[in-house]
N, C-alpha and C. Protein backbone atom coordinates (compact mmCIF):
# COMPACT_ATOMS: atom_id res chain seq x y z
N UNK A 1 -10.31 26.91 -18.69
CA UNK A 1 -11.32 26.11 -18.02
C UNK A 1 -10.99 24.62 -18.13
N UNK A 2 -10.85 24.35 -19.35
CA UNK A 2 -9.92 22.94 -19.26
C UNK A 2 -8.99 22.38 -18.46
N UNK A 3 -8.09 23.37 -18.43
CA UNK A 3 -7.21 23.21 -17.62
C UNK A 3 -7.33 22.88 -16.18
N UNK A 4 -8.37 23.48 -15.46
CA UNK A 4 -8.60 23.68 -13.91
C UNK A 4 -9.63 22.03 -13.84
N UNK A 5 -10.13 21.52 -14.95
CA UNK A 5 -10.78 20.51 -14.90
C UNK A 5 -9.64 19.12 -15.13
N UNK A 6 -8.68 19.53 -16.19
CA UNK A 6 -7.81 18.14 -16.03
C UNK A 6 -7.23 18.30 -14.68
N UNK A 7 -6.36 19.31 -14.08
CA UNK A 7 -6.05 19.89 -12.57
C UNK A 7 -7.09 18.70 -12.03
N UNK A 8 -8.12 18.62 -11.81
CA UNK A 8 -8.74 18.30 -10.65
C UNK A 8 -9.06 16.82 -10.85
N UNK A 9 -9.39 16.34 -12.21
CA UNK A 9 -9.09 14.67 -12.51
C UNK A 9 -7.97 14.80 -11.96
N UNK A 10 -7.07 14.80 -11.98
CA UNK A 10 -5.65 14.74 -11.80
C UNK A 10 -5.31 14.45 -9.64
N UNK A 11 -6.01 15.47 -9.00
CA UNK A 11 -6.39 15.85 -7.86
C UNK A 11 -7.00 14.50 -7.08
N UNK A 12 -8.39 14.11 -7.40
CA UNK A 12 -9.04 13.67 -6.83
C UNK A 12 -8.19 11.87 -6.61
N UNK A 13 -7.81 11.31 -7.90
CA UNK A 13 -7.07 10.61 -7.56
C UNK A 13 -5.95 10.32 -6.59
N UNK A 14 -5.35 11.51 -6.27
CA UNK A 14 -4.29 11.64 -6.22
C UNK A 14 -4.66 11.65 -4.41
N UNK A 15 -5.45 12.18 -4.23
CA UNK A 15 -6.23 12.06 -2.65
C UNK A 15 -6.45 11.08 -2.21
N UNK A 16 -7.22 10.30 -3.01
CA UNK A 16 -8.07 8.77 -2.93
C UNK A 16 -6.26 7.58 -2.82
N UNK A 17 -5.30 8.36 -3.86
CA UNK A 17 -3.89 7.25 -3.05
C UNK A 17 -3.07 8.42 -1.67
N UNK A 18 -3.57 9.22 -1.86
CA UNK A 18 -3.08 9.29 -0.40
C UNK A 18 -3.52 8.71 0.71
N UNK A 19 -5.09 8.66 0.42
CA UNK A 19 -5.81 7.87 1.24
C UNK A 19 -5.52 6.23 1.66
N UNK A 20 -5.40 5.61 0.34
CA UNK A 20 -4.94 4.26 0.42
C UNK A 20 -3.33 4.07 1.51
N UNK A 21 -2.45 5.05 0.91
CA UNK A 21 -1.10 4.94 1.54
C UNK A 21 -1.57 5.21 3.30
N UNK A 22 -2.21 6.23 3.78
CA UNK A 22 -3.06 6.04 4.93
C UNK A 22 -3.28 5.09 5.85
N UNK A 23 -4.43 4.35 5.03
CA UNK A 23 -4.56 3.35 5.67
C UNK A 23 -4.38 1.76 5.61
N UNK A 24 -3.27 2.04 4.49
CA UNK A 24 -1.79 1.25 4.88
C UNK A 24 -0.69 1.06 5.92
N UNK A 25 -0.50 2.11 5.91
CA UNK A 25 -0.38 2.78 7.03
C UNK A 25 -0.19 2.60 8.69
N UNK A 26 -1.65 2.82 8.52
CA UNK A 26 -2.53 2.15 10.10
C UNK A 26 -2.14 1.22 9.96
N UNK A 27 -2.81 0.24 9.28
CA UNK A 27 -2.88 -1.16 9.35
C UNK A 27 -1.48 -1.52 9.70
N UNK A 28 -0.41 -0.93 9.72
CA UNK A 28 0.75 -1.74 9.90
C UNK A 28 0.90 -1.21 11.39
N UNK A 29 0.65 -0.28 11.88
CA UNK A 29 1.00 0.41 13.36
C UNK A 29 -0.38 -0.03 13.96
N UNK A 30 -1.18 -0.93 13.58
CA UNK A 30 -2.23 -1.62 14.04
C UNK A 30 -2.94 -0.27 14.97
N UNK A 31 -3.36 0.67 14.00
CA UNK A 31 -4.72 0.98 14.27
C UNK A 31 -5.92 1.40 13.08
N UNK A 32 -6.73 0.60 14.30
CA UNK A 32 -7.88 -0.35 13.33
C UNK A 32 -9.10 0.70 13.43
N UNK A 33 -9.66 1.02 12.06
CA UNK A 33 -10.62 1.65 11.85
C UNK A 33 -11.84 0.03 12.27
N UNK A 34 -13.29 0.56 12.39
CA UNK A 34 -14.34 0.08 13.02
C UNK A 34 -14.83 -0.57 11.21
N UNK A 35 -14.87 0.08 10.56
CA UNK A 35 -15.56 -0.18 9.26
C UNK A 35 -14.77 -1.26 8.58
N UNK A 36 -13.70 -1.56 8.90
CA UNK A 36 -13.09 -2.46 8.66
C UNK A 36 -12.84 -3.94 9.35
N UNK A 37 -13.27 -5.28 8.97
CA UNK A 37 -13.16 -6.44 9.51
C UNK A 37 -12.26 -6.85 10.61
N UNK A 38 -11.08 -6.40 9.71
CA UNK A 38 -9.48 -6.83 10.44
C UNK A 38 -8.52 -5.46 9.48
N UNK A 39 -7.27 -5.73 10.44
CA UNK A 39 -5.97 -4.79 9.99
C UNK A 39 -6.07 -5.45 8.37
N UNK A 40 -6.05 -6.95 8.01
CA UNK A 40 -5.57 -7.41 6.81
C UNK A 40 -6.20 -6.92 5.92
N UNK A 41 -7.86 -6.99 5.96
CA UNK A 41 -8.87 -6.09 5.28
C UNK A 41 -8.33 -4.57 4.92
N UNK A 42 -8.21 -3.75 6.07
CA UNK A 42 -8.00 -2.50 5.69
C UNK A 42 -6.62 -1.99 4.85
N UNK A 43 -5.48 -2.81 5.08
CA UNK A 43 -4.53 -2.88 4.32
C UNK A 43 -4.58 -3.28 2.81
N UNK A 44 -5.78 -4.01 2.71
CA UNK A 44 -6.03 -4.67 1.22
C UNK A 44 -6.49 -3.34 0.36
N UNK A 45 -7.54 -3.03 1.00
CA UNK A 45 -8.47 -1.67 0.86
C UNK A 45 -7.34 -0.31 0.25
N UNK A 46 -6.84 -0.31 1.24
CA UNK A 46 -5.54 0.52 0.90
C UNK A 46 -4.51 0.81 0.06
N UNK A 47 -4.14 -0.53 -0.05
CA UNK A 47 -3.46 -0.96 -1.65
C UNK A 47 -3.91 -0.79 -2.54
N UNK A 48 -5.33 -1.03 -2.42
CA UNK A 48 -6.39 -1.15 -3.90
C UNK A 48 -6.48 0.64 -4.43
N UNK A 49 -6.75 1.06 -2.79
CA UNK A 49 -7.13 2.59 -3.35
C UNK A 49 -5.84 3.22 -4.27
N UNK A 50 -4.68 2.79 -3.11
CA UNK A 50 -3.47 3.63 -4.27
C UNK A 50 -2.99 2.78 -5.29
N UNK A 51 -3.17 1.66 -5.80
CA UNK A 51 -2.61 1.24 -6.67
C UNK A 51 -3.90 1.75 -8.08
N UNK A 52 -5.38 1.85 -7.60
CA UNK A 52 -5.96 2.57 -8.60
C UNK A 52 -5.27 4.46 -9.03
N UNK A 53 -5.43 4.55 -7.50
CA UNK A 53 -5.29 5.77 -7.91
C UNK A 53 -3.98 6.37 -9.00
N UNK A 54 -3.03 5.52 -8.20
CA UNK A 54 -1.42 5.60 -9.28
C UNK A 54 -1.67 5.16 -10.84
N UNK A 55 -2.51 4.39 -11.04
CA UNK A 55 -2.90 3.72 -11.85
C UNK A 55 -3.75 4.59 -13.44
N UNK A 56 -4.69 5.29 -12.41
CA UNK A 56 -5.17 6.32 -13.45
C UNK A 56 -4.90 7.64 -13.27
N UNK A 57 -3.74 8.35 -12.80
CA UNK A 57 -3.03 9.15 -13.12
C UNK A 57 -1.95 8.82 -13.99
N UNK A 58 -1.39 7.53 -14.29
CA UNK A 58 -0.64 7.08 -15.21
C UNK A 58 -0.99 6.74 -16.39
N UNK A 59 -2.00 6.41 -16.49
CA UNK A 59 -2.86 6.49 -17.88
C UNK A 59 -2.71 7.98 -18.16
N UNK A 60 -3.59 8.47 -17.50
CA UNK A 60 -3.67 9.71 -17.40
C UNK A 60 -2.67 10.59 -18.39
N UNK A 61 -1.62 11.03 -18.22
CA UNK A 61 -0.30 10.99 -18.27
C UNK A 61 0.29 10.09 -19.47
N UNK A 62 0.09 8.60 -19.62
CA UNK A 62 0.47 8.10 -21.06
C UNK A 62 -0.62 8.31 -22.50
N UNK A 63 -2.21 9.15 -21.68
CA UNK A 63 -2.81 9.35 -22.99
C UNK A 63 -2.50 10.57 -23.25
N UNK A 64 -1.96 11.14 -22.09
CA UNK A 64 -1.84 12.79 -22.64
C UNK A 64 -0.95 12.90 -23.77
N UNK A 65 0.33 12.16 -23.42
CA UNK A 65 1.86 12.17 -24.30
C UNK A 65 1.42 11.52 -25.73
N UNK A 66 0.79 10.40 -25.55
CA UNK A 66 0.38 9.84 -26.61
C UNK A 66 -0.33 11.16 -28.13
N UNK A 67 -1.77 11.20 -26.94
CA UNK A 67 -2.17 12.60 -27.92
C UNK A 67 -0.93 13.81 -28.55
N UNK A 68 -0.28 14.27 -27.79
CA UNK A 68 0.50 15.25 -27.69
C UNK A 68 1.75 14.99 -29.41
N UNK A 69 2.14 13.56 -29.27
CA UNK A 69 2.56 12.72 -29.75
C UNK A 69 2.18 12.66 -31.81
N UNK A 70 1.13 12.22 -31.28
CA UNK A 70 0.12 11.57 -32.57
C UNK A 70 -0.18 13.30 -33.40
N UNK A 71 -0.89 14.35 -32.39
CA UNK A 71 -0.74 15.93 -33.34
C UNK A 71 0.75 16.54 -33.81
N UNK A 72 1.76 15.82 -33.22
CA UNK A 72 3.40 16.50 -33.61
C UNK A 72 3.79 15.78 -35.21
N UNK A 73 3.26 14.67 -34.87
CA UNK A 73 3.49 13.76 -36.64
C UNK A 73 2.10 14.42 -37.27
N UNK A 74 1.59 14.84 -37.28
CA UNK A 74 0.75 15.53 -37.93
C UNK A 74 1.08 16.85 -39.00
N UNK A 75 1.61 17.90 -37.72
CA UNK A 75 1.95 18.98 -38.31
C UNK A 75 3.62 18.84 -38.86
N UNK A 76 4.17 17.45 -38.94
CA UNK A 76 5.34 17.21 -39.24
C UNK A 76 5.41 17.35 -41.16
């Protein structure tokens, strides 16, 4: 059950920078979503989403090793 729950932290991010790369994307082949001001706006938006999203899957990922890490000197 753990497992299918880190799986999906893992997931949802990982959507949210696909999303960003998206509508990065657009913005460069200039097409413009309505919810957005300008191309420059939605490109900002975009960056933000995947640079979070890359961002905390990489944490993600350096607390896992860390933990993983810190119990091996343990049972050492």
């Amino acid at each position: 059950m753990i497992r299918i729950i880190a799986v999906l932290m893992l997931l949802i991010p990982g959507i949210v920078s696909a999303y960003g790369i998206k509508l990065m994307r657009d913005a460069l082949f200039s097409e413009f979503y309505p919810i957005f001001v300008h191309t420059d706006v939605q490109f900002v938006v975009g960056l933000l989403l995947f640079l979070g999203g890359v961002a905390f899957v990489g944490g993600f990922i350096v607390h896992r090793d860390r933990k993983k890490r810190e119990q091996a000197k343990k049972n050492d």
